[in-house]
Protein backbone atom coordinates (compact mmCIF):
# COMPACT_ATOMS: atom_id res chain seq x y z
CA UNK A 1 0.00 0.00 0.00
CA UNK A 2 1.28 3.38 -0.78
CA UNK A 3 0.00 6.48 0.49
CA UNK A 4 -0.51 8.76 -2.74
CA UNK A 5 -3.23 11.60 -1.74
CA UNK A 6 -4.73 13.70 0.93
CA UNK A 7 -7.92 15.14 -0.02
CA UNK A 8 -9.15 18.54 2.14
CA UNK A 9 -12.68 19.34 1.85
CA UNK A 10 -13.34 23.12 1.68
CA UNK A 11 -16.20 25.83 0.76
CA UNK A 12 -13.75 27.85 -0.46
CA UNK A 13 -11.73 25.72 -3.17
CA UNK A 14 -10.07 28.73 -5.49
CA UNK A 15 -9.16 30.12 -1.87
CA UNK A 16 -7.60 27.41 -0.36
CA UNK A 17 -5.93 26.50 -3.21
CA UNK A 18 -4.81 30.02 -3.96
CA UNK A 19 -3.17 29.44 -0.60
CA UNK A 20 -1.37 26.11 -1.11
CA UNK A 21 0.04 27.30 -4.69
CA UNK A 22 1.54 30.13 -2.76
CA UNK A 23 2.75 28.38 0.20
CA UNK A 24 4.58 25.75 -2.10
CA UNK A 25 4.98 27.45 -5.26
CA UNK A 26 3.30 24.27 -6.99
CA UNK A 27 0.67 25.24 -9.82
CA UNK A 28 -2.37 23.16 -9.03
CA UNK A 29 -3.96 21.10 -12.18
CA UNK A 30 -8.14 21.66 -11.96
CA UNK A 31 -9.66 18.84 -12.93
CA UNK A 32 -13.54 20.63 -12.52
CA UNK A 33 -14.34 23.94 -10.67
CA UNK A 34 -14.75 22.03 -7.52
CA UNK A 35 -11.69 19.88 -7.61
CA UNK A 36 -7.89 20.66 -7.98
CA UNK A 37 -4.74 18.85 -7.19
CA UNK A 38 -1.13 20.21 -5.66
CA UNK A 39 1.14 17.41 -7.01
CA UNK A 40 4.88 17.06 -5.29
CA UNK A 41 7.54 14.40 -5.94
CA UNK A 42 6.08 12.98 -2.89
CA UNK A 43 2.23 12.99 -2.99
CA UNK A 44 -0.68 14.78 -4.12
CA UNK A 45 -2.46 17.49 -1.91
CA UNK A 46 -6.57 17.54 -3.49
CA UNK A 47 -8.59 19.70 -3.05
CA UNK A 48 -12.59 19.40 -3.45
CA UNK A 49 -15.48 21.72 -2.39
CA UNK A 50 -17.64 20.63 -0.11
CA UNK A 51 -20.45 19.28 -3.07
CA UNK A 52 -18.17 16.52 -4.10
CA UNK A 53 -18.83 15.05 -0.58
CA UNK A 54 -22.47 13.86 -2.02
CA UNK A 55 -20.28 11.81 -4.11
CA UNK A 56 -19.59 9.67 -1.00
CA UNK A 57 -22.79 9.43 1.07
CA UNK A 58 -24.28 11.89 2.80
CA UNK A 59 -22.29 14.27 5.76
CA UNK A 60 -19.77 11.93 5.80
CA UNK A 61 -17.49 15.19 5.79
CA UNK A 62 -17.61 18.72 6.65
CA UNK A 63 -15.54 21.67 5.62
CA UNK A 64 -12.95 23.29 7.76
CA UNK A 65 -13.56 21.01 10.70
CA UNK A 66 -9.84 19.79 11.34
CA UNK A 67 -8.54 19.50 14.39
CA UNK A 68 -6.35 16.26 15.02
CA UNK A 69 -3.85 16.55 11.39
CA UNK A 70 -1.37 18.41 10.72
CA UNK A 71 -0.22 18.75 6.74
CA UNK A 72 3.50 18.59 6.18
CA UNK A 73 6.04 19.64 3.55
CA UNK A 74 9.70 19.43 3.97
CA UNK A 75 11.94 22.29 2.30
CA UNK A 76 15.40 23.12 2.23
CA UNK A 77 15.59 25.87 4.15
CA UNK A 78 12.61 26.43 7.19
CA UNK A 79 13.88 29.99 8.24
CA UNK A 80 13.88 31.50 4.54
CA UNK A 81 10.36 30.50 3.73
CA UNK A 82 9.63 31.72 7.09
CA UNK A 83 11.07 35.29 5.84
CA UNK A 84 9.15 34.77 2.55
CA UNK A 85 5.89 34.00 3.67
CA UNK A 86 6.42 36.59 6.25
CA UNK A 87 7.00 39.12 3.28
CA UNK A 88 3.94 37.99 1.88
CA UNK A 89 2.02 38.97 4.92
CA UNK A 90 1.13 35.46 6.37
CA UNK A 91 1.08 35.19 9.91
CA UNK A 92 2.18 32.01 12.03
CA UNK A 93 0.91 29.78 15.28
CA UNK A 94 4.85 28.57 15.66
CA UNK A 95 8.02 30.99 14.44
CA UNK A 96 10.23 28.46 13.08
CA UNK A 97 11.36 26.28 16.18
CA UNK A 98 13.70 23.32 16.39
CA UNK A 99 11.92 20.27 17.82
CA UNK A 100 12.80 17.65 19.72
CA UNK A 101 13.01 14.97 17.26
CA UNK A 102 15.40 17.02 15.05
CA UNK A 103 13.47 19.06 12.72
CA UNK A 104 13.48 22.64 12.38
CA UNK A 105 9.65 23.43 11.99
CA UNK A 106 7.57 26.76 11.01
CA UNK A 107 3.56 26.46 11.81
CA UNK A 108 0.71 28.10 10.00
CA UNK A 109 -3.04 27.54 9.25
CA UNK A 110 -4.76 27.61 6.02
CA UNK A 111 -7.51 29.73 5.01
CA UNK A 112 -9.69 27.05 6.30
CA UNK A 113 -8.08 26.57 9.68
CA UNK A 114 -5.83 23.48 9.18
CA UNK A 115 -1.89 23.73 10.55
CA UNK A 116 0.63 23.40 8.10
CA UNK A 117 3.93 22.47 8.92
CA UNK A 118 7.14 23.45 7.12
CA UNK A 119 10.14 21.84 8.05
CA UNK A 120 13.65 21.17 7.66
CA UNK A 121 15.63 18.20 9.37
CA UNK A 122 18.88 19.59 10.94
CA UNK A 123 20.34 17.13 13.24
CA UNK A 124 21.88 13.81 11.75
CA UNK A 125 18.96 11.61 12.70
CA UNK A 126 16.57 13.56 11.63
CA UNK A 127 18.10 13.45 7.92
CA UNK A 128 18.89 10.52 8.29
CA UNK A 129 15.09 9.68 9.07
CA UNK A 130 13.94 11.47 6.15
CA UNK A 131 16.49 9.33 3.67
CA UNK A 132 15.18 6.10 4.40
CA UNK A 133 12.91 4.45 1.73
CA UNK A 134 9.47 6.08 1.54
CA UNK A 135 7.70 3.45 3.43
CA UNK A 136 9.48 4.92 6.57
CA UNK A 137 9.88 8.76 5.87
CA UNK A 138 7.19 9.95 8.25
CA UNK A 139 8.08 7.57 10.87
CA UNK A 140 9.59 9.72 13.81
């Protein structure tokens, strides 16, 4: 099994994406009005407005009702996207801290109210960590 997707459900989807392009400068592909996809080497970030949940069964979803994940991206440098989001006027729940388990992480929330965490591993285990094979990258 291989994780490939996380899917966000939003009433807002040109807004949240609008945010995601600009947080990590990937382009999103729009597949319909109410569903686009940020695509990475490492997974796909969807996003679908909150009719597509129909789709599925009924209120088996709800819209900016997060609060137990956290969405991830690692970059190569934690404290200058902290200094170019901060340009950009975004605001932050975490200034770019070093945590325990080795990664240097920046905190945020979407448009919708999800965290998003940048990060950057800086001590030897944490890169180390992050350059085993995929089925082990998140494992802390």
């Amino acid at each position: 099994m291989n994780l490939v997707s996380l899917r966000m459900i939003t009433d807002d989807v040109a807004r949240l994406v609008g945010f995601y392009e600009h947080v990590t400068g990937v382009r999103a592909e729009w597949a319909t009005p109410e569903f686009a996809e940020c695509v990475t080497p490492s997974g796909t970030l969807a996003i679908a407005g909150s009719r597509t949940v129909a789709l599925f069964g009924e209120d088996i979803a709800r819209a900016a009702a997060n609060h137990s994940v956290i969405i991830e991206f690692r970059v190569p440098d934690v404290d200058a996207e902290h200094r170019r989001l901060t340009d950009l006027g975004h605001t932050f729940v975490q200034q770019p801290t070093t945590m325990p388990w080795g990664n240097r992480s920046l905190l945020l929330r979407d448009p919708d109210g999800n965290l998003v965490n940048l990060f950057t591993p800086v001590t030897e285990d944490a890169v180390r960590r992050q350059e085993r094979p995929a089925r082990y990258a998140g494992a802390v």
